[in-house]
PDB file of N, CA and C in Angstrom:
ATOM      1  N   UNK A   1     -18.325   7.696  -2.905  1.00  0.00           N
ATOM      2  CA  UNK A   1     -17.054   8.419  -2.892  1.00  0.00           C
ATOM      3  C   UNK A   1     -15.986   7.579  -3.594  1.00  0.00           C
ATOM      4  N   UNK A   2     -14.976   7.996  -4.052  1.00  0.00           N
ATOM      5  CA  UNK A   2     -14.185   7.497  -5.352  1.00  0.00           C
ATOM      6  C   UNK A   2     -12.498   7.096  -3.913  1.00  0.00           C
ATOM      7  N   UNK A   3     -12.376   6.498  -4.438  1.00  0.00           N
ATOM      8  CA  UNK A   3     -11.233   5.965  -3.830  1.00  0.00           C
ATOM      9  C   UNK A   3     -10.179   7.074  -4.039  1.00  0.00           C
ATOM     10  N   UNK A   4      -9.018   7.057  -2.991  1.00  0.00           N
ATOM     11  CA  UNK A   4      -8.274   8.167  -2.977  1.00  0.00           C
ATOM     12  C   UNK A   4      -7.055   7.264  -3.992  1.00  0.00           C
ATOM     13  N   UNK A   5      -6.128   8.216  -4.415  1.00  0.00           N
ATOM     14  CA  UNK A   5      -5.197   7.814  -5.201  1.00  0.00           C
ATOM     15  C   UNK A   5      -3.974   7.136  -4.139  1.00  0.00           C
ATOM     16  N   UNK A   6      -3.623   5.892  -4.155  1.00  0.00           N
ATOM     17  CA  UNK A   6      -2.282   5.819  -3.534  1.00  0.00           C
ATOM     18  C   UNK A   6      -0.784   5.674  -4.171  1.00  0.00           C
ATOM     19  N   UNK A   7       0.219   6.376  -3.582  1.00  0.00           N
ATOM     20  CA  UNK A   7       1.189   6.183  -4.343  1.00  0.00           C
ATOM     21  C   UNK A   7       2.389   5.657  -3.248  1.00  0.00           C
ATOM     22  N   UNK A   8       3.067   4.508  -3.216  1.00  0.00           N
ATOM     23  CA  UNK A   8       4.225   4.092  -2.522  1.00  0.00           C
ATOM     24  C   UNK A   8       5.039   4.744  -2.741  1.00  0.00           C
ATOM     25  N   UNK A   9       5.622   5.087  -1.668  1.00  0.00           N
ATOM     26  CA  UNK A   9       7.365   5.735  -1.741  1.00  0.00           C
ATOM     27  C   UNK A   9       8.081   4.991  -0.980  1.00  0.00           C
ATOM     28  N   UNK A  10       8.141   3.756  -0.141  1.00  0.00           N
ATOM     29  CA  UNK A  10       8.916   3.574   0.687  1.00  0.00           C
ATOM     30  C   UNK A  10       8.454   2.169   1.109  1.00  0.00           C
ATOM     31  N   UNK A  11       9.398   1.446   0.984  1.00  0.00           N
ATOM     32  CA  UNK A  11       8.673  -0.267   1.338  1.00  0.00           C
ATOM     33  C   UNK A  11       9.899  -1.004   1.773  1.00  0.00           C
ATOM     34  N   UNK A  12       9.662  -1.796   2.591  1.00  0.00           N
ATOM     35  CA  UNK A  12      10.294  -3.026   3.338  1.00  0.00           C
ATOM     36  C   UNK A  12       9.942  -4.075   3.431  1.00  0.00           C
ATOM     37  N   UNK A  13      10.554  -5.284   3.033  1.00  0.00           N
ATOM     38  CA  UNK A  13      10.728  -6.460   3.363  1.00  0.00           C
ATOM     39  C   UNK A  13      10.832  -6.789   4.516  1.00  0.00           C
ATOM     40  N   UNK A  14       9.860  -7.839   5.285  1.00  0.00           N
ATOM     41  CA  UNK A  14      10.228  -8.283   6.771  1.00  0.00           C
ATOM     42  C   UNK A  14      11.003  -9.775   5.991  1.00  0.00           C
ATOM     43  N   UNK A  15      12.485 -10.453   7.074  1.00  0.00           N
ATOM     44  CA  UNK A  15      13.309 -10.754   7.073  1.00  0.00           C
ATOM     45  C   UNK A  15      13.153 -12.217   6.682  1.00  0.00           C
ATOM     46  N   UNK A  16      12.053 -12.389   5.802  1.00  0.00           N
ATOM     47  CA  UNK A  16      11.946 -13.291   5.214  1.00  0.00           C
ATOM     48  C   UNK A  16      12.230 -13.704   4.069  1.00  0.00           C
ATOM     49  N   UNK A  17      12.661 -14.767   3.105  1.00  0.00           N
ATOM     50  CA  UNK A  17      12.877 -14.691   1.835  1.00  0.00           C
ATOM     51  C   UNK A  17      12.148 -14.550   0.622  1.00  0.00           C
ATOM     52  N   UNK A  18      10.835 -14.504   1.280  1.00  0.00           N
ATOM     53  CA  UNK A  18       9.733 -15.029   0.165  1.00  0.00           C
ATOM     54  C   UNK A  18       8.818 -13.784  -0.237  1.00  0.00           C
ATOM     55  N   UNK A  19       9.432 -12.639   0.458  1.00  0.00           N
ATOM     56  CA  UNK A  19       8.643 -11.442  -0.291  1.00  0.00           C
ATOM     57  C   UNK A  19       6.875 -11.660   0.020  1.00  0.00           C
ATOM     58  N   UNK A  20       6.900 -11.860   1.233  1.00  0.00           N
ATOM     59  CA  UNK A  20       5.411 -12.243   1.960  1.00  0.00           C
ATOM     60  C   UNK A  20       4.577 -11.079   2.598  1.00  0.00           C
ATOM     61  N   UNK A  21       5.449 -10.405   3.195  1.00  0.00           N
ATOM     62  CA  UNK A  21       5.263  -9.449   4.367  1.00  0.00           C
ATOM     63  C   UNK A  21       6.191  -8.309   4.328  1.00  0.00           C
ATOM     64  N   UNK A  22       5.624  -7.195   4.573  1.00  0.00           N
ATOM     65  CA  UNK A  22       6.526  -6.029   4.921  1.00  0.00           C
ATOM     66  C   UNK A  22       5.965  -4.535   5.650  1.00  0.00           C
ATOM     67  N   UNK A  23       6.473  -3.892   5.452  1.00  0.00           N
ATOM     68  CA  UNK A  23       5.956  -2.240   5.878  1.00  0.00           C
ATOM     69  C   UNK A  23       6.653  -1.276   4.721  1.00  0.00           C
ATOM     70  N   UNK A  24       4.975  -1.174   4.507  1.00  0.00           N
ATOM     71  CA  UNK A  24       4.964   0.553   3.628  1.00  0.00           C
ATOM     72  C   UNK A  24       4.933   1.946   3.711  1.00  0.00           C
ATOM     73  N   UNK A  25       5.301   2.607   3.357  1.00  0.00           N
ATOM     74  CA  UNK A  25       4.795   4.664   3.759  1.00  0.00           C
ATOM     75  C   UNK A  25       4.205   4.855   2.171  1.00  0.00           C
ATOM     76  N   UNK A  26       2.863   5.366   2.266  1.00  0.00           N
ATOM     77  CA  UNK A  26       2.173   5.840   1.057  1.00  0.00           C
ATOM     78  C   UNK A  26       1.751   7.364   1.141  1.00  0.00           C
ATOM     79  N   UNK A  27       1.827   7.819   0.372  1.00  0.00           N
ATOM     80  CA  UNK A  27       0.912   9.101   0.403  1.00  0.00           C
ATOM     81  C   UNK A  27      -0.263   8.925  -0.295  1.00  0.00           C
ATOM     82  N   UNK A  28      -1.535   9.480   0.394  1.00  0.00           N
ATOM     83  CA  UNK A  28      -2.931   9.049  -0.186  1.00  0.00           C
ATOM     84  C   UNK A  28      -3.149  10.739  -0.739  1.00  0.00           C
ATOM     85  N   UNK A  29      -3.659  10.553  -1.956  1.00  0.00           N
ATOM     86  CA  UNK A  29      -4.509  11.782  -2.457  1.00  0.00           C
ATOM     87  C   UNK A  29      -5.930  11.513  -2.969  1.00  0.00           C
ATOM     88  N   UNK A  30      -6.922  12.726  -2.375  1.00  0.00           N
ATOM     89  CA  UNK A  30      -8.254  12.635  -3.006  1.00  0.00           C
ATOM     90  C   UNK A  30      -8.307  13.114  -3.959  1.00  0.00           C
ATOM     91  N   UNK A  31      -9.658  13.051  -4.432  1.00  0.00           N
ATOM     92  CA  UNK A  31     -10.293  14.034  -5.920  1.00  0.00           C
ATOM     93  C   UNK A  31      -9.598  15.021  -5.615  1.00  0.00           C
ATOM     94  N   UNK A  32      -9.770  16.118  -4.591  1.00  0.00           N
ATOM     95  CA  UNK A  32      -9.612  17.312  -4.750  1.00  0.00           C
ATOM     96  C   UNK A  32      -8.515  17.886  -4.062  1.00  0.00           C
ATOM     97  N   UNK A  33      -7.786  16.707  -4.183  1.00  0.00           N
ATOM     98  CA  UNK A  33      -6.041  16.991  -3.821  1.00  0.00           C
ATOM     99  C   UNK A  33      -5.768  17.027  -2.651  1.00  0.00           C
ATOM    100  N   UNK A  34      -6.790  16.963  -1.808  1.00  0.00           N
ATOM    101  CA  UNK A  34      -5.692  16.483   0.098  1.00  0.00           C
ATOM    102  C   UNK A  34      -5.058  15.600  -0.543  1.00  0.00           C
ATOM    103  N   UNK A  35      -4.039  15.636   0.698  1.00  0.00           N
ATOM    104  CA  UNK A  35      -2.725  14.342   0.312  1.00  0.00           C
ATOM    105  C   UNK A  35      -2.407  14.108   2.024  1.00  0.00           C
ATOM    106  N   UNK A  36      -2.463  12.861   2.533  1.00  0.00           N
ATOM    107  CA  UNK A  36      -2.598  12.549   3.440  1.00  0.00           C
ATOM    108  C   UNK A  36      -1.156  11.395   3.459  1.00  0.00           C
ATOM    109  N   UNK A  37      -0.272  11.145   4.461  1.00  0.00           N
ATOM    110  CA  UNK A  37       0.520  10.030   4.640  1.00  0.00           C
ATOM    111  C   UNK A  37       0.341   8.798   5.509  1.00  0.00           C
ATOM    112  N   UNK A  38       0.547   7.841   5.053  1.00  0.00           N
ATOM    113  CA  UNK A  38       0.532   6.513   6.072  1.00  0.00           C
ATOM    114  C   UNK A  38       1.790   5.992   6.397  1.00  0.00           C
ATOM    115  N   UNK A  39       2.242   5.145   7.171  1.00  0.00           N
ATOM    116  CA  UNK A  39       3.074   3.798   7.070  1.00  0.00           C
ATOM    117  C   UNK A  39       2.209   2.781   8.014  1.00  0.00           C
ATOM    118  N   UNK A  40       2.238   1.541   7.657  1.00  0.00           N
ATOM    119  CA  UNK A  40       1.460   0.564   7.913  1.00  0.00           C
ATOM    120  C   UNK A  40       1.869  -0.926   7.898  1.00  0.00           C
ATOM    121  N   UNK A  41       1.531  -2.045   8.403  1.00  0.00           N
ATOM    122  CA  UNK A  41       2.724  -3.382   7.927  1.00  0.00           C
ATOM    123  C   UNK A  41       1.514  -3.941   7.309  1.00  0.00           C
ATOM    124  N   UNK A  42       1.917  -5.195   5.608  1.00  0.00           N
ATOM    125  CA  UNK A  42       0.837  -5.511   4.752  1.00  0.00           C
ATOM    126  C   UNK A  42       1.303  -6.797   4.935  1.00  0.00           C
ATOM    127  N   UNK A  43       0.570  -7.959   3.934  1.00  0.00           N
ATOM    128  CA  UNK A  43       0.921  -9.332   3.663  1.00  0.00           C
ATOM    129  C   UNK A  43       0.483  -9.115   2.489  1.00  0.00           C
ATOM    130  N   UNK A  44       0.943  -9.814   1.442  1.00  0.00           N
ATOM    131  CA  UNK A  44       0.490  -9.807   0.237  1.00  0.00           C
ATOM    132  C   UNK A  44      -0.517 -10.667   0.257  1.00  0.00           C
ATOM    133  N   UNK A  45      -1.385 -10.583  -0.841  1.00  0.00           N
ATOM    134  CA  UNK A  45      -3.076 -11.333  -0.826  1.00  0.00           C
ATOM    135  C   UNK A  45      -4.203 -10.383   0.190  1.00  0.00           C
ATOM    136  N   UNK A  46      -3.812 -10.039   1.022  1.00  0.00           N
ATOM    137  CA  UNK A  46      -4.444  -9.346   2.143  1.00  0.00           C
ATOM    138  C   UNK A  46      -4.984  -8.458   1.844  1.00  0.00           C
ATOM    139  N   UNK A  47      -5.970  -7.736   2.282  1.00  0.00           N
ATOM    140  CA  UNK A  47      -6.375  -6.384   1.993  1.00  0.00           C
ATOM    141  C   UNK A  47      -5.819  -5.505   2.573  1.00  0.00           C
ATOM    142  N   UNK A  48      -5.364  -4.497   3.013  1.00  0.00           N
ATOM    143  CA  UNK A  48      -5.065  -3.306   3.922  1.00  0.00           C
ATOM    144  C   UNK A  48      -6.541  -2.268   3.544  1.00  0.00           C
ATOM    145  N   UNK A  49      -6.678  -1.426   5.535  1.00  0.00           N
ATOM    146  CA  UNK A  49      -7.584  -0.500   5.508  1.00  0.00           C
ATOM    147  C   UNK A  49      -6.431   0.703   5.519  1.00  0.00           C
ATOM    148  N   UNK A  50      -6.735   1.809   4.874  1.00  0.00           N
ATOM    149  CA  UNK A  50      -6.164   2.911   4.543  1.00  0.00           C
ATOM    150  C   UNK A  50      -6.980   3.769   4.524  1.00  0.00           C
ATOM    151  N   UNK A  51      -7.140   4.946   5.660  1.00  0.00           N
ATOM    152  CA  UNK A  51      -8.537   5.740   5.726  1.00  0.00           C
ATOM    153  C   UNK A  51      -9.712   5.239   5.567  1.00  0.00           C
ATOM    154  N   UNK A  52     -10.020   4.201   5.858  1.00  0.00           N
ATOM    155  CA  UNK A  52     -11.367   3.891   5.599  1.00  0.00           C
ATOM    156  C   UNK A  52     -11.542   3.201   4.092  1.00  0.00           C
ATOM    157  N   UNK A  53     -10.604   3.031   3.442  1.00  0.00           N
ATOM    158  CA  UNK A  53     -10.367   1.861   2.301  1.00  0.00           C
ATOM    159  C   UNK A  53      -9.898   1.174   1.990  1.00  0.00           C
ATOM    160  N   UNK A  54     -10.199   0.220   1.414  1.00  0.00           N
ATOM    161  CA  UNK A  54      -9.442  -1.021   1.564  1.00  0.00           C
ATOM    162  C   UNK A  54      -8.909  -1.160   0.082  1.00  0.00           C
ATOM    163  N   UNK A  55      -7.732  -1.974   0.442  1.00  0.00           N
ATOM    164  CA  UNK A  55      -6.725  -1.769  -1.202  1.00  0.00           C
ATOM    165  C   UNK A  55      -6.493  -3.619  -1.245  1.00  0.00           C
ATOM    166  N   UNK A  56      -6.336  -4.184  -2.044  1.00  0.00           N
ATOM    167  CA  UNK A  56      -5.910  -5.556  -2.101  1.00  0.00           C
ATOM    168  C   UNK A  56      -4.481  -5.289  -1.952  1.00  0.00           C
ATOM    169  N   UNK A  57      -3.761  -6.027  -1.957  1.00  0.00           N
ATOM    170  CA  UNK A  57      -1.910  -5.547  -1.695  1.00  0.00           C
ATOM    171  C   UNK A  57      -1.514  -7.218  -2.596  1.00  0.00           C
ATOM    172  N   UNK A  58      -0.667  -6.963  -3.923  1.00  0.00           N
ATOM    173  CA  UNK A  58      -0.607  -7.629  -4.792  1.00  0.00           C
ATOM    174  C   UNK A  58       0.931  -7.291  -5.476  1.00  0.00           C
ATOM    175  N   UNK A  59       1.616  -8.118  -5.719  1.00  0.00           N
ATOM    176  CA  UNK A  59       3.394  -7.719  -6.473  1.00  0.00           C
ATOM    177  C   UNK A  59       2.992  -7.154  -7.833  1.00  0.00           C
ATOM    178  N   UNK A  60       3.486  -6.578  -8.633  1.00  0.00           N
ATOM    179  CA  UNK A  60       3.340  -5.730 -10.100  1.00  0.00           C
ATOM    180  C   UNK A  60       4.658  -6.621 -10.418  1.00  0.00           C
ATOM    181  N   UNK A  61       4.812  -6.615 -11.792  1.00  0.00           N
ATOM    182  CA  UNK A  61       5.648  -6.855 -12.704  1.00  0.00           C
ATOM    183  C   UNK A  61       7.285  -7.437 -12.062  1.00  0.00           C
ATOM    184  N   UNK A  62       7.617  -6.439 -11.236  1.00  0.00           N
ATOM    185  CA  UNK A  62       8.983  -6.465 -10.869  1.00  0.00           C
ATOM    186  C   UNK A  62       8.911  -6.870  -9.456  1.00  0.00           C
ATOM    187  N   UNK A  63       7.850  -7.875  -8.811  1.00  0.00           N
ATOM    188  CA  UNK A  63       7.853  -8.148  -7.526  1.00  0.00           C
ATOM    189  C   UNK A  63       7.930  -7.312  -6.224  1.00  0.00           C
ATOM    190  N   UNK A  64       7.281  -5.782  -7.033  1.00  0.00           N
ATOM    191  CA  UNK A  64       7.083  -4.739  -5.684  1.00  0.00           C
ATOM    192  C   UNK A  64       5.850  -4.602  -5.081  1.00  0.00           C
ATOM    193  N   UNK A  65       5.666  -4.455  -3.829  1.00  0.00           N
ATOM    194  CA  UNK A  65       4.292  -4.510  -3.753  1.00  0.00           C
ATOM    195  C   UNK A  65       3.659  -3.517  -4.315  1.00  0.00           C
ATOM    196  N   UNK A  66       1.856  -3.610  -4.423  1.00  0.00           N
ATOM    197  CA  UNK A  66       1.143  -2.424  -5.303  1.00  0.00           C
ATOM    198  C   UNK A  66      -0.070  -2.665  -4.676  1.00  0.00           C
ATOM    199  N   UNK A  67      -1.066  -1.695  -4.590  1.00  0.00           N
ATOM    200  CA  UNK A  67      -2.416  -1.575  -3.433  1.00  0.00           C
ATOM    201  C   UNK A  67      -3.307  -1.399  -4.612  1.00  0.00           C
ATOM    202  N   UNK A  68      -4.121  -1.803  -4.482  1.00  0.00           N
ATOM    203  CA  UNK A  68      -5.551  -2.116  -5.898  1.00  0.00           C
ATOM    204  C   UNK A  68      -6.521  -2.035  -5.152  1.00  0.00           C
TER     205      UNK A  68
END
């Protein structure tokens, strides 16, 4: 089975300076278009489980988090 699509809409910083830790809300979509919502708390480097998949949780370009 193919990994569902995730897309962030909504992220927080926990009250640290170093952009380590926070809480996300994603909406997950499959192949065939369910679209399912989360919110969840991550660490960067870490993996997160999300329905039953696991995403690496990694900063993109502009130091936001991003699930791979």
């Amino acid at each position: 089975m193919n990994k569902p699509t995730i897309l962030l809409i909504r992220w927080s910083w926990d009250s640290n300076q170093e952009k380590k830790s926070g809480r996300a809300t994603v909406i997950v979509t499959y192949p065939d278009m369910y679209q399912r919502q989360k919110t969840f708390n991550f660490v960067i480097g870490e993996e997160v489980e999300i329905y039953g998949h696991y995403y690496l949780v990694s900063l993109d370009y502009r130091s936001n988090p991003k699930f791979v």
